[in-house]
Protein backbone atom coordinates (compact mmCIF):
# COMPACT_ATOMS: atom_id res chain seq x y z
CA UNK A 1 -7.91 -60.59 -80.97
CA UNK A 2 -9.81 -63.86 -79.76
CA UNK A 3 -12.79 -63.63 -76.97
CA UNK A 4 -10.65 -64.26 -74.36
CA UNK A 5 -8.07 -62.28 -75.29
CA UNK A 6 -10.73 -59.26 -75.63
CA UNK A 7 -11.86 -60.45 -71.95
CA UNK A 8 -8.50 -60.20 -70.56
CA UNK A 9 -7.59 -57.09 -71.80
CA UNK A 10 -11.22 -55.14 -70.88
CA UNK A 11 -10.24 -56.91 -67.00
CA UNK A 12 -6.78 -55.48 -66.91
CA UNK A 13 -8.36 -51.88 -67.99
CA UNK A 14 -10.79 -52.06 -65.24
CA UNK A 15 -8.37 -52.89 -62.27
CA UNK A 16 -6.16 -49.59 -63.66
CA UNK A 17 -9.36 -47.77 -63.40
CA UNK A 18 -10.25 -48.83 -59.97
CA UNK A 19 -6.33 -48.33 -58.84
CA UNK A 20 -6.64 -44.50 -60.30
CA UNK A 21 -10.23 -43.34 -59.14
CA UNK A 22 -10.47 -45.42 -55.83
CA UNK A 23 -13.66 -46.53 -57.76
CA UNK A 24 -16.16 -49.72 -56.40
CA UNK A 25 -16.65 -52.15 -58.66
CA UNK A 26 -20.02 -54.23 -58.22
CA UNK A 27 -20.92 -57.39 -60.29
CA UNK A 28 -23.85 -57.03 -62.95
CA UNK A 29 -27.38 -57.66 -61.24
CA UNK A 30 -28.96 -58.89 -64.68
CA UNK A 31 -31.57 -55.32 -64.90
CA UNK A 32 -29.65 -53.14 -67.22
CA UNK A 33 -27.48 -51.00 -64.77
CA UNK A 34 -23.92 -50.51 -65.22
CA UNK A 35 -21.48 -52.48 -63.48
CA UNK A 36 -19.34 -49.71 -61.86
CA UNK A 37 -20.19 -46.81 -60.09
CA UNK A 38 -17.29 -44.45 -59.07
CA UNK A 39 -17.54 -42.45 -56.12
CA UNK A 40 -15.41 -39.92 -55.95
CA UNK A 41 -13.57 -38.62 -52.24
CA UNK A 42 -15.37 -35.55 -51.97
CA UNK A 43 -18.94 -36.54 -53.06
CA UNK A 44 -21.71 -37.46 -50.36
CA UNK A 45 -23.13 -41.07 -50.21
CA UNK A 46 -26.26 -41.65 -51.94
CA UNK A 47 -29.34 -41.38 -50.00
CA UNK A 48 -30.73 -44.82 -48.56
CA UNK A 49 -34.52 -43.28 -49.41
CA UNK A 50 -36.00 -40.09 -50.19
CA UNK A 51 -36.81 -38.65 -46.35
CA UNK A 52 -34.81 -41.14 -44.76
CA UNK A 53 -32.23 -39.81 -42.46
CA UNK A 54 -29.12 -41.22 -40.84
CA UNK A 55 -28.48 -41.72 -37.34
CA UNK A 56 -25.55 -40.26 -37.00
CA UNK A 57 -27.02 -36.46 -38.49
CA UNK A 58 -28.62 -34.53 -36.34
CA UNK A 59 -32.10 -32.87 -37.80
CA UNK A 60 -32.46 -28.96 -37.92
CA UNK A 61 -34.58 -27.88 -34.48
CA UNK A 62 -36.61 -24.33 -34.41
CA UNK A 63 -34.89 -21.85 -32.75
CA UNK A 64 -35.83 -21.26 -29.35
CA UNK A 65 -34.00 -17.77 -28.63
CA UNK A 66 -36.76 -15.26 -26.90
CA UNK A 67 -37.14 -11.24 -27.78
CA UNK A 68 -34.16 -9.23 -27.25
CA UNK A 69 -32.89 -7.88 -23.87
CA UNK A 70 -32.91 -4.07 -24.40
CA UNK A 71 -31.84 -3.21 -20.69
CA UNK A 72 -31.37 -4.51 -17.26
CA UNK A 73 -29.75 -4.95 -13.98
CA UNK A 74 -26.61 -2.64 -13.92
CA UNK A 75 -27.54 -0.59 -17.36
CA UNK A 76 -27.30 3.23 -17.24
CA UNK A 77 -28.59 6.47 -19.26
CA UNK A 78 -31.42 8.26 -21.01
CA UNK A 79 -33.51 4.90 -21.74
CA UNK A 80 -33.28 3.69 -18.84
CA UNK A 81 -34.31 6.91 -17.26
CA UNK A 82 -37.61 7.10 -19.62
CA UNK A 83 -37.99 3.73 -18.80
CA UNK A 84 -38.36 4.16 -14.69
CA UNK A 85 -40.62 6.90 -15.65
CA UNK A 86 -43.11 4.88 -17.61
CA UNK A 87 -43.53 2.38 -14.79
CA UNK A 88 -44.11 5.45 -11.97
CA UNK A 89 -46.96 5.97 -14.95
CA UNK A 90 -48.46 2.59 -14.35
CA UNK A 91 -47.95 2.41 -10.39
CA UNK A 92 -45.27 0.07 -11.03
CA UNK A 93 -42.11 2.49 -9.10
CA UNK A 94 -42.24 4.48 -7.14
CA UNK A 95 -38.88 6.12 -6.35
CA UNK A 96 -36.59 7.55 -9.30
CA UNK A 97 -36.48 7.92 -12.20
CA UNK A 98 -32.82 7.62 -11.34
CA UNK A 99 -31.40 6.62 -14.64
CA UNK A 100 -29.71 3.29 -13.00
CA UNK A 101 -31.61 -0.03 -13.54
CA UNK A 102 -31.32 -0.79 -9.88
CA UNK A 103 -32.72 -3.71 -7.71
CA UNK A 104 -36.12 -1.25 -7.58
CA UNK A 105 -36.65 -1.15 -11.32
CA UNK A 106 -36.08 -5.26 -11.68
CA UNK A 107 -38.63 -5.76 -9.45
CA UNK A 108 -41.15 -3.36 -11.13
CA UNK A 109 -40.26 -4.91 -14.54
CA UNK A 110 -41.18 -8.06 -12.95
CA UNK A 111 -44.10 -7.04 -11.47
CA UNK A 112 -45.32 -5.73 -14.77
CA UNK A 113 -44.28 -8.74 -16.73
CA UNK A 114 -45.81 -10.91 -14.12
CA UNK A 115 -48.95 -8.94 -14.24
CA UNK A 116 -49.62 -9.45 -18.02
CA UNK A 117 -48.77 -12.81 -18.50
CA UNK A 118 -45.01 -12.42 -19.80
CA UNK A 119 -41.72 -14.35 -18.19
CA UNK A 120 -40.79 -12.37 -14.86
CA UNK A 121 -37.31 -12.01 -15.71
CA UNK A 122 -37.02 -8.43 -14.51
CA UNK A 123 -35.28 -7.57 -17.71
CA UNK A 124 -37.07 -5.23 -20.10
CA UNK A 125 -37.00 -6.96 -23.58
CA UNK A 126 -38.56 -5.47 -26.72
CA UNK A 127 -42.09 -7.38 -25.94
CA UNK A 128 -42.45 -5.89 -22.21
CA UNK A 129 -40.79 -2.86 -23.72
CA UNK A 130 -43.61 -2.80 -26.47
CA UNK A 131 -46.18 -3.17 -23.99
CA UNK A 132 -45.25 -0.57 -21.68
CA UNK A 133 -45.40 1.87 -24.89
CA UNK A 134 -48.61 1.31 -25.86
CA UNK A 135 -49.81 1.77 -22.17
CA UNK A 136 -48.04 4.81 -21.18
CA UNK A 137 -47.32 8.36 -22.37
CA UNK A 138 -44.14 9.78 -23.52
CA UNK A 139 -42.82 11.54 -20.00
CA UNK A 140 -42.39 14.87 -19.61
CA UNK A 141 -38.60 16.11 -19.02
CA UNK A 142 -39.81 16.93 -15.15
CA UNK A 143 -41.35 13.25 -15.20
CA UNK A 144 -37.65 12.30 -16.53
CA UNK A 145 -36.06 14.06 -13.89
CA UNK A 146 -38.60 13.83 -10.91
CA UNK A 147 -35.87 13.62 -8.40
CA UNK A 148 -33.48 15.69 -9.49
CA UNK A 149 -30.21 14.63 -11.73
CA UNK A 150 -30.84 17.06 -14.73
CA UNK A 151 -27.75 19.32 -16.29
CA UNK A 152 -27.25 22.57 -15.54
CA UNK A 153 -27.89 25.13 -18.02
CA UNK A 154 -25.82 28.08 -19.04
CA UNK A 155 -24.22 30.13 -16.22
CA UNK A 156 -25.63 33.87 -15.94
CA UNK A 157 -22.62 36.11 -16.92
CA UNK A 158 -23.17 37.34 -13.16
CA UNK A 159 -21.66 34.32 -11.92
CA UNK A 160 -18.70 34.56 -13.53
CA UNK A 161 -16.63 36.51 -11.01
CA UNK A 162 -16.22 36.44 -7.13
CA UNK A 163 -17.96 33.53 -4.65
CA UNK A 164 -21.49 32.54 -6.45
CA UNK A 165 -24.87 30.65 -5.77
CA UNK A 166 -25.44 30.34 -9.00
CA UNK A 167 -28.66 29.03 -9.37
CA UNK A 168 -30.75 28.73 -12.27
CA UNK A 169 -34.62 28.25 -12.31
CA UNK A 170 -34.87 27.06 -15.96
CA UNK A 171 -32.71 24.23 -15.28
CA UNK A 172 -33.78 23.93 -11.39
CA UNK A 173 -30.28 23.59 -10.26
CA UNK A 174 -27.72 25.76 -8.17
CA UNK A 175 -24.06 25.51 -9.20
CA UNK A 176 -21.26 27.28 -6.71
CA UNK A 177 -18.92 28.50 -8.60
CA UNK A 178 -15.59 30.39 -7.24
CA UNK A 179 -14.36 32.71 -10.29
CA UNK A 180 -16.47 31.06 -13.16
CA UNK A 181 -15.35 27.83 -11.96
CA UNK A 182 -17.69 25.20 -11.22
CA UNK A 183 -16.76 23.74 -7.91
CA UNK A 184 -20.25 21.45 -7.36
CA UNK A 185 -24.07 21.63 -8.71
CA UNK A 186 -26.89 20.35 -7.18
CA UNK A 187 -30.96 20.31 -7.89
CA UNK A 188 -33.02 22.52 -6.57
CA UNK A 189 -36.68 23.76 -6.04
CA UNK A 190 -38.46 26.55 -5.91
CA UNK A 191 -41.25 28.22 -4.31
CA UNK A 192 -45.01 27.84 -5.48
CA UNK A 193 -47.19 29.85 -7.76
CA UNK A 194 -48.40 31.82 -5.01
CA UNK A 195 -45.20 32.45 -2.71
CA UNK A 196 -42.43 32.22 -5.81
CA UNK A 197 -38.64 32.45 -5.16
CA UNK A 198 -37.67 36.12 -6.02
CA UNK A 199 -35.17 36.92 -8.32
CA UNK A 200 -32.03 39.15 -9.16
CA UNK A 201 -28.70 39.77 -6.89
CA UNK A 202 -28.56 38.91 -3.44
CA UNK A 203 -25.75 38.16 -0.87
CA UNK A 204 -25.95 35.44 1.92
CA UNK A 205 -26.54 37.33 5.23
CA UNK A 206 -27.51 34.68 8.01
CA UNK A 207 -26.60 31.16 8.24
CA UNK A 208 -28.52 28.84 10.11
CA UNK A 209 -27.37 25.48 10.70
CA UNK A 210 -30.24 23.96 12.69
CA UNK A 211 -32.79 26.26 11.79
CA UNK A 212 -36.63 26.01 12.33
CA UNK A 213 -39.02 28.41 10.85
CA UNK A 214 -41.53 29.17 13.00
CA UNK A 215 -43.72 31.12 10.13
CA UNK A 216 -44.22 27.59 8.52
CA UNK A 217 -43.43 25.09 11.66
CA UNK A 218 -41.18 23.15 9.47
CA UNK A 219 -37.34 22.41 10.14
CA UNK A 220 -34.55 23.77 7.45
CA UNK A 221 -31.29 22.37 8.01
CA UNK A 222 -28.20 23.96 6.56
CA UNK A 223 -30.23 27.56 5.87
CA UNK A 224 -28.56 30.26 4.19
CA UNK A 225 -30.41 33.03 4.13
CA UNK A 226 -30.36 35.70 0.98
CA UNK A 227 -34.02 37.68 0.69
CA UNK A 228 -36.21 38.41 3.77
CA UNK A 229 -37.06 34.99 4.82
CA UNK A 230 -35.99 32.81 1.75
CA UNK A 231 -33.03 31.05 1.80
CA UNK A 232 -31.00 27.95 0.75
CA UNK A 233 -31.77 25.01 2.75
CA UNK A 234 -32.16 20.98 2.64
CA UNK A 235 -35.54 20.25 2.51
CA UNK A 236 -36.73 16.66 3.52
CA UNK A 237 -40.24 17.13 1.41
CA UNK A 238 -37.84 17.34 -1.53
CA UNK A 239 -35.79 14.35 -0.85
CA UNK A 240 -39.21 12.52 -0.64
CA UNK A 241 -41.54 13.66 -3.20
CA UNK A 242 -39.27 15.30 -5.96
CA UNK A 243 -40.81 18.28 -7.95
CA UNK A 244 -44.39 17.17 -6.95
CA UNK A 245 -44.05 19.87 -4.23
CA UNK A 246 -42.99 23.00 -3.71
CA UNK A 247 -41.41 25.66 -1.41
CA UNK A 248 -43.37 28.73 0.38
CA UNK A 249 -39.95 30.35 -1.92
CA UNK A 250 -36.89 29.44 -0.84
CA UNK A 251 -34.64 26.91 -2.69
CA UNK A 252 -34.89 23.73 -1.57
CA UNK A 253 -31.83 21.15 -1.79
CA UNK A 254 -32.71 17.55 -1.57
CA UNK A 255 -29.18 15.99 -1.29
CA UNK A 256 -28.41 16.43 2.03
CA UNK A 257 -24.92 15.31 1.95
CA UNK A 258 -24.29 18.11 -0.62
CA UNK A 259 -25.52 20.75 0.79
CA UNK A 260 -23.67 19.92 4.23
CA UNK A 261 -20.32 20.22 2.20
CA UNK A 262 -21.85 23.50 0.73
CA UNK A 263 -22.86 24.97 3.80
CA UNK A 264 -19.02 24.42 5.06
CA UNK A 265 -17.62 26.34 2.55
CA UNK A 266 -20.13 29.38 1.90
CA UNK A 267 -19.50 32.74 4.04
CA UNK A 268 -21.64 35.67 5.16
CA UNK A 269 -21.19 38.06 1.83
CA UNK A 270 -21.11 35.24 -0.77
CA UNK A 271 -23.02 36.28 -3.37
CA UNK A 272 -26.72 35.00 -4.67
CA UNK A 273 -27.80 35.13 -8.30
CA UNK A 274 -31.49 33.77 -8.77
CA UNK A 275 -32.41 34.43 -12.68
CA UNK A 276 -34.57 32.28 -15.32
C-alpha cells in the first residue's frame, strides 16, 4: 500500500473510532503527546490545576449544628423531674419539681445558661445538662417529689373491703378506695417528729367543713376527723412549701380541689387505715 493510501486508510479508522466512543480528537502539538484522548460519558473532566476549583461546585463548610437538645418546653417524665430538682439545688426554681418542662423551668434553664456564659435558649442540651451535673447532687426521691405526685405503694390488706382512707406513710399518699377499688389518690403529709400521725384502724367521726383549730390558730378546710384531734384536712402550708414542713399529726392534703371532691363523698363511719 502507497503513503497515501496508508494515510487514508489510518483517517477512515479514526473517524469510526470517534463515531463509536464519542471520543475528541485534538491535532498533534509537536511535544510527544498523543493525538486523541477519549473521554468516556461517565468519567469526570480533568482538573484545570491541582487545588483549583470550579465555580459552579460548591466547597465542603464545617458543620455548624450545636449540642443536642435533651429536653424542653412541653417534655414530660422522670428526667425532667430530676432535672427541676437540680435547679431548686442551685436557686434556679423554685416551685416543682413537677415533672412538666413548663414556662417556670424554661426560664430557670435560661437563667442558668445565661448565668454561665452559654446560649439562653431555655432548652437543656447535653452542655447545660453537663454543667448542671457537675454542680449539683443526685436528688433525693423526696427532693424528686417535693410537691407531691409520687405512686402509691401497695394497699394494706385492711383496705380491701368496705369504704377506706387508705393512706400509706411509706409512700405519703392516701388512696379512697370503695371495696379494693381505687376510686382517687392523693399526697399527703404527716405530722412531725415530735407530734407524729398515729397509726392503726380508725373511723371518721366529725366532719368539719370550715374548721379552725383553736389549739394551733390555724384554719383546716375540709377536716375529717379520725383520732382525738387529728384528722384529714387541706392544708395551705402544704400546697406552699411541699414536704419541707410538717403537721402537729394530722394528714395534710395539698390539692385542694381533691380533697373538696373527697370530702363530698366520705360519711361519718368510713373507715381510716394509717400504717407504714
Amino acid at each position: 500500500m502507497t503513503g497515501m493510501g496508508r494515510s487514508i486508510a489510518a483517517g477512515a479508522a479514526l473517524a469510526a473510532l470517534v463515531t463509536v466512543c464519542g471520543c475528541t480528537v485534538q491535532g498533534t502539538d509537536g511535544k510527544g503527546h498523543s493525538p486523541v484522548h477519549i473521554q468516556l460519558p461517565s468519567s469526570k473532566a480533568p482538573s484545570s490545576g491541582a487545588g483549583s476549583g470550579s465555580a459552579d461546585t460548591p466547597s465542603a463548610s464545617p458543620s455548624t449544628a450545636g449540642p443536642a437538645v435533651l429536653w424542653s418546653r412541653g417534655d414530660s417524665g422522670d428526667d425532667v423531674r430530676e432535672l427541676q430538682a437540680r435547679l431548686r439545688q442551685v436557686a434556679w426554681l423554685h416551685d416543682g419539681p413537677t415533672g412538666t418542662y413548663d414556662d417556670l423551668t424554661e426560664d430557670a434553664v435560661k437563667g442558668f445558661q445565661g448565668k454561665r456564659g452559654l446560649p439562653k435558649t431555655g432548652q437543656t442540651d447535653t452542655v447545660t445538662w453537663q454543667r448542671l451535673l457537675r454542680m449539683t447532687h443526685e436528688p433525693g426521691k423526696w427532693e424528686l417529689y417535693l410537691m407531691g405526685g409520687q405512686p402509691a405503694g401497695p394497699a394494706d390488706p385492711r383496705c380491701l373491703t368496705g369504704r377506706v382512707l387508705c393512706i400509706d406513710k411509706t409512700s405519703r399518699t392516701l388512696r379512697w378506695m370503695i371495696d379494693g377499688r381505687t376510686v382517687s389518690t392523693m399526697s399527703v403529709r404527716f405530722g412531725a417528729t415530735g407530734t407524729p400521725t398515729r397509726e392503726g384502724v380508725f373511723h371518721v367521726y366529725w366532719k368539719s367543713r370550715h374548721h379552725w383549730s383553736t389549739l394551733y390558730d390555724s384554719s383546716m378546710p375540709y377536716a375529717m376527723f379520725f383520732s382525738g384531734g387529728q384528722a384529714v384536712h387541706y392544708s395551705y402550708d402544704f400546697a406552699a412549701r411541699g414536704y419541707a414542713g410538717a403537721s402537729h399529726g394530722c394528714v395534710n392534703v395539698r390539692d385542694e380541689t381533691a380533697i373538696a371532691d373527697l370530702y363530698a363523698q366520705v360519711n361519718n363511719g368510713d373507715k381510716v387505715v394509717v400504717y407504714r
